[in-house]
Protein backbone atom coordinates (compact mmCIF):
# COMPACT_ATOMS: atom_id res chain seq x y z
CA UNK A 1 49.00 109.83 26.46
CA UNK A 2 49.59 110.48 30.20
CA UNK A 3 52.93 109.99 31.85
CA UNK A 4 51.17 106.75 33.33
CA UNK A 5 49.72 105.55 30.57
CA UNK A 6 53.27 105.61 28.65
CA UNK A 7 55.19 103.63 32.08
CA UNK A 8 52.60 100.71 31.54
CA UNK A 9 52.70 100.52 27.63
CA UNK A 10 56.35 100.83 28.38
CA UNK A 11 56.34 97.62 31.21
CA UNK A 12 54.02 95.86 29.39
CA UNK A 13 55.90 96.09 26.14
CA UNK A 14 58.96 95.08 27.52
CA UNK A 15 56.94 91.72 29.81
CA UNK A 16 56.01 91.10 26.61
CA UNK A 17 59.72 90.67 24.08
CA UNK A 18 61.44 89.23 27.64
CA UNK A 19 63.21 85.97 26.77
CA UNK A 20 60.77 83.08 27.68
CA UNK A 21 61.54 80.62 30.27
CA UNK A 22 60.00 78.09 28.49
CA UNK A 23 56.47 75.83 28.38
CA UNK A 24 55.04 73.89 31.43
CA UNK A 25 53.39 70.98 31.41
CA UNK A 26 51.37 69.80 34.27
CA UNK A 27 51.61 66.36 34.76
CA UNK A 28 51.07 63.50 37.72
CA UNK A 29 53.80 62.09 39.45
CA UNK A 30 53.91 58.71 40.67
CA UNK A 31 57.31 56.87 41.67
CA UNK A 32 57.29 53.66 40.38
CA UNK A 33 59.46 50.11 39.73
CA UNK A 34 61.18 49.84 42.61
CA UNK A 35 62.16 45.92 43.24
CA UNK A 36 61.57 44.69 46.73
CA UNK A 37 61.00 41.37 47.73
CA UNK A 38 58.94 39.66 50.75
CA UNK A 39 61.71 39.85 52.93
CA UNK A 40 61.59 43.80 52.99
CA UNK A 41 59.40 46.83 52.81
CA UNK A 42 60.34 50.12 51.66
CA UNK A 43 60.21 52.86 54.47
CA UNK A 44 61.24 56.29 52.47
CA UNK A 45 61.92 58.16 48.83
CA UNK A 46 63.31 61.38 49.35
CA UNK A 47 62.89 63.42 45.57
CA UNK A 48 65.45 66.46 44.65
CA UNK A 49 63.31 68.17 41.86
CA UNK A 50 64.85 71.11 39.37
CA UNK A 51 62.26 73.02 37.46
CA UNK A 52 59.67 71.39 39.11
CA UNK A 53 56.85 73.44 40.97
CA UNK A 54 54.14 71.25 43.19
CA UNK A 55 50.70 72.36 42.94
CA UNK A 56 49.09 69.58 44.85
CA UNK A 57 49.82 66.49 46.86
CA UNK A 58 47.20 64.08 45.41
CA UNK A 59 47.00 61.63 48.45
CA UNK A 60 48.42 60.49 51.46
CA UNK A 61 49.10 56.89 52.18
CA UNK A 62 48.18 55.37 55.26
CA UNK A 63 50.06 55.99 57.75
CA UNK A 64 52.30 57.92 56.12
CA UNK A 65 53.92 61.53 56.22
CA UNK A 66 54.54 63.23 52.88
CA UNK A 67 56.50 66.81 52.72
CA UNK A 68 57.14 69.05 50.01
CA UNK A 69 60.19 71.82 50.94
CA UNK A 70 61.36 74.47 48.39
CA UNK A 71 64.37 77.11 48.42
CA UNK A 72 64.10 80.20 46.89
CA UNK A 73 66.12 78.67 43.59
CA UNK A 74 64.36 76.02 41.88
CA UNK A 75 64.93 73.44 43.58
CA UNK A 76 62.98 71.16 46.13
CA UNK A 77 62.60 68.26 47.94
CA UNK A 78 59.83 66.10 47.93
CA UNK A 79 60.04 63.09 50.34
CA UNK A 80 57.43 60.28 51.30
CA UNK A 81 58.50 58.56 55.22
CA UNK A 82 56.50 55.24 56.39
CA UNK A 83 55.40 55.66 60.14
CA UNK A 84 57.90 53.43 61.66
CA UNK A 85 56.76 50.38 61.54
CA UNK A 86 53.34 51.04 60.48
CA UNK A 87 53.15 52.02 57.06
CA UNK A 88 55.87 50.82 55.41
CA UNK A 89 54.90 49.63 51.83
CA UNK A 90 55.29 45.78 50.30
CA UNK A 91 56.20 45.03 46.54
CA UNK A 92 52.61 45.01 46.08
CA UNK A 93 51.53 48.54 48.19
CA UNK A 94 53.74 50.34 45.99
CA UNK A 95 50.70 51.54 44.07
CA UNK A 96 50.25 53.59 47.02
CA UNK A 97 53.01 56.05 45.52
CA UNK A 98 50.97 56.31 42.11
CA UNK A 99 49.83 59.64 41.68
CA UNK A 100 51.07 61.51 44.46
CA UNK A 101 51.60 64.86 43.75
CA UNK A 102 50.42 67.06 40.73
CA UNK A 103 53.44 68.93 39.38
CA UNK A 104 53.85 72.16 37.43
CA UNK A 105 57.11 71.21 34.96
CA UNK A 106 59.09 73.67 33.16
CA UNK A 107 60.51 72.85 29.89
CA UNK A 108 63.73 74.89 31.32
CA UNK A 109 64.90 77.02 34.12
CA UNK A 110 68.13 78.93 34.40
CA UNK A 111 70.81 77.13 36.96
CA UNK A 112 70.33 78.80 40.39
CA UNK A 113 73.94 80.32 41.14
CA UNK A 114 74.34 82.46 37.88
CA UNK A 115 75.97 80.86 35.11
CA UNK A 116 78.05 83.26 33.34
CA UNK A 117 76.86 81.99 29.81
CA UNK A 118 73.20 81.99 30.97
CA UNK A 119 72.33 78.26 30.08
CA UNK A 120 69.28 76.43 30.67
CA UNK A 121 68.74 72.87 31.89
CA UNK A 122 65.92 70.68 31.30
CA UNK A 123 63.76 70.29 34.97
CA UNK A 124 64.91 66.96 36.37
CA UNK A 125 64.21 64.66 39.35
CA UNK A 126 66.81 62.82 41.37
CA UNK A 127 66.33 60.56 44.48
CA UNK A 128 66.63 57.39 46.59
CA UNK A 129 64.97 55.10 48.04
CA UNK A 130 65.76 53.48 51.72
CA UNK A 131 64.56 49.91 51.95
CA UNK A 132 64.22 47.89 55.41
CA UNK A 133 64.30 44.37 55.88
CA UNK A 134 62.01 42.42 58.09
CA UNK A 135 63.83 40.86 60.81
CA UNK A 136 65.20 41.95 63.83
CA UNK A 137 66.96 43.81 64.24
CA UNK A 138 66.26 45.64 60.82
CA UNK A 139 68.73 46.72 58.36
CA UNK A 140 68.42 49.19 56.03
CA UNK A 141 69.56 50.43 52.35
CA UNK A 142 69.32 53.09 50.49
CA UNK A 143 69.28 52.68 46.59
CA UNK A 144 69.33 55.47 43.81
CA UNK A 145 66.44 55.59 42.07
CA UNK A 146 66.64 55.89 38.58
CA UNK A 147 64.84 58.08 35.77
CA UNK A 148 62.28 55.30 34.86
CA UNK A 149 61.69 55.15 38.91
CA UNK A 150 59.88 58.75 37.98
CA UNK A 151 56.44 58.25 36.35
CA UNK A 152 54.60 61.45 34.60
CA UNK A 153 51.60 61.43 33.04
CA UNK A 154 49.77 64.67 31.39
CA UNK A 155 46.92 65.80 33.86
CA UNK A 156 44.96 69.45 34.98
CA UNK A 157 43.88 68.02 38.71
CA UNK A 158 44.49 65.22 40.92
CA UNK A 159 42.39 61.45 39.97
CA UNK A 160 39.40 61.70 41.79
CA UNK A 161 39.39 59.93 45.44
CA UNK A 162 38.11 56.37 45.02
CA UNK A 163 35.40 55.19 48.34
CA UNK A 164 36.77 52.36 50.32
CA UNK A 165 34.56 49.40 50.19
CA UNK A 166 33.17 47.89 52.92
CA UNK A 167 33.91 43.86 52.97
């Protein structure tokens, strides 16, 4: 066996018997249940993920603006902004947030600034929510959204794009 030979059975021996980071699921992620009456729309969710890695944003609202930002650790920020005034969403345009991105999650990652006794945490999501009312001039409120406000469900690819229908 050449010197080369031995440095990859070597490498790949020791890729092999690493510790494993854990499984990954990849799953859709729609936010979801967020109360708002007829007197106001909602206008943003901002989304802190952990262990969470986006491999697609499934669809863009109209009139909307939807950004995905990720450090180095991770950690990201997923965030869905209204164009003022023009696509904020009603109680019943929420649906518009179903599906939205298609998300890599790991079962566990290790915490980002070196924890001395190397513990892993589950990935997580975190966010809010800023909701505007209706008249002038406008007020807004932002409310924590809470862990049934994040809805996964198991999935390899984004739903298929459904054709508008002419009326």
């Amino acid at each position: 066996m050449s010197f080369r030979d031995a440095s990859l059975a070597a490498l790949l021996g020791a890729t092999l018997f690493c510790e494993p980071t854990g499984a990954a699921s990849t799953d859709l992620l729609s936010i979801k249940g967020i109360q708002i009456d007829e007197m106001h729309h909602l206008t943003k969710v901002e989304i802190r993920t952990w262990g969470v890695e986006v491999l697609a944003v499934c669809h863009v609202p109209p009139v909307s603006i939807v950004s995905v930002d990720f450090d180095i650790d991770p950690g990201g920020i997923l965030k869905w902004k209204s164009n003022s005034w023009h696509g904020e969403l009603t109680s019943a345009g929420l649906k518009e947030l179903y599906s939205i991105f298609l998300v890599n999650i790991s079962d566990y990652q290790k915490e980002p600034r070196g924890d001395p006794r190397s513990q892993y945490h589950p990935a997580s999501f975190e966010g809010s929510a800023t909701i505007t009312s209706i008249d002038e001039p406008p007020r807004e409120r932002v409310i924590k959204l809470r862990s049934d406000n994040f809805g996964l469900m198991p999935a390899t690819r984004c739903p298929d794009i459904k054709p508008v229908q002419n009326r």
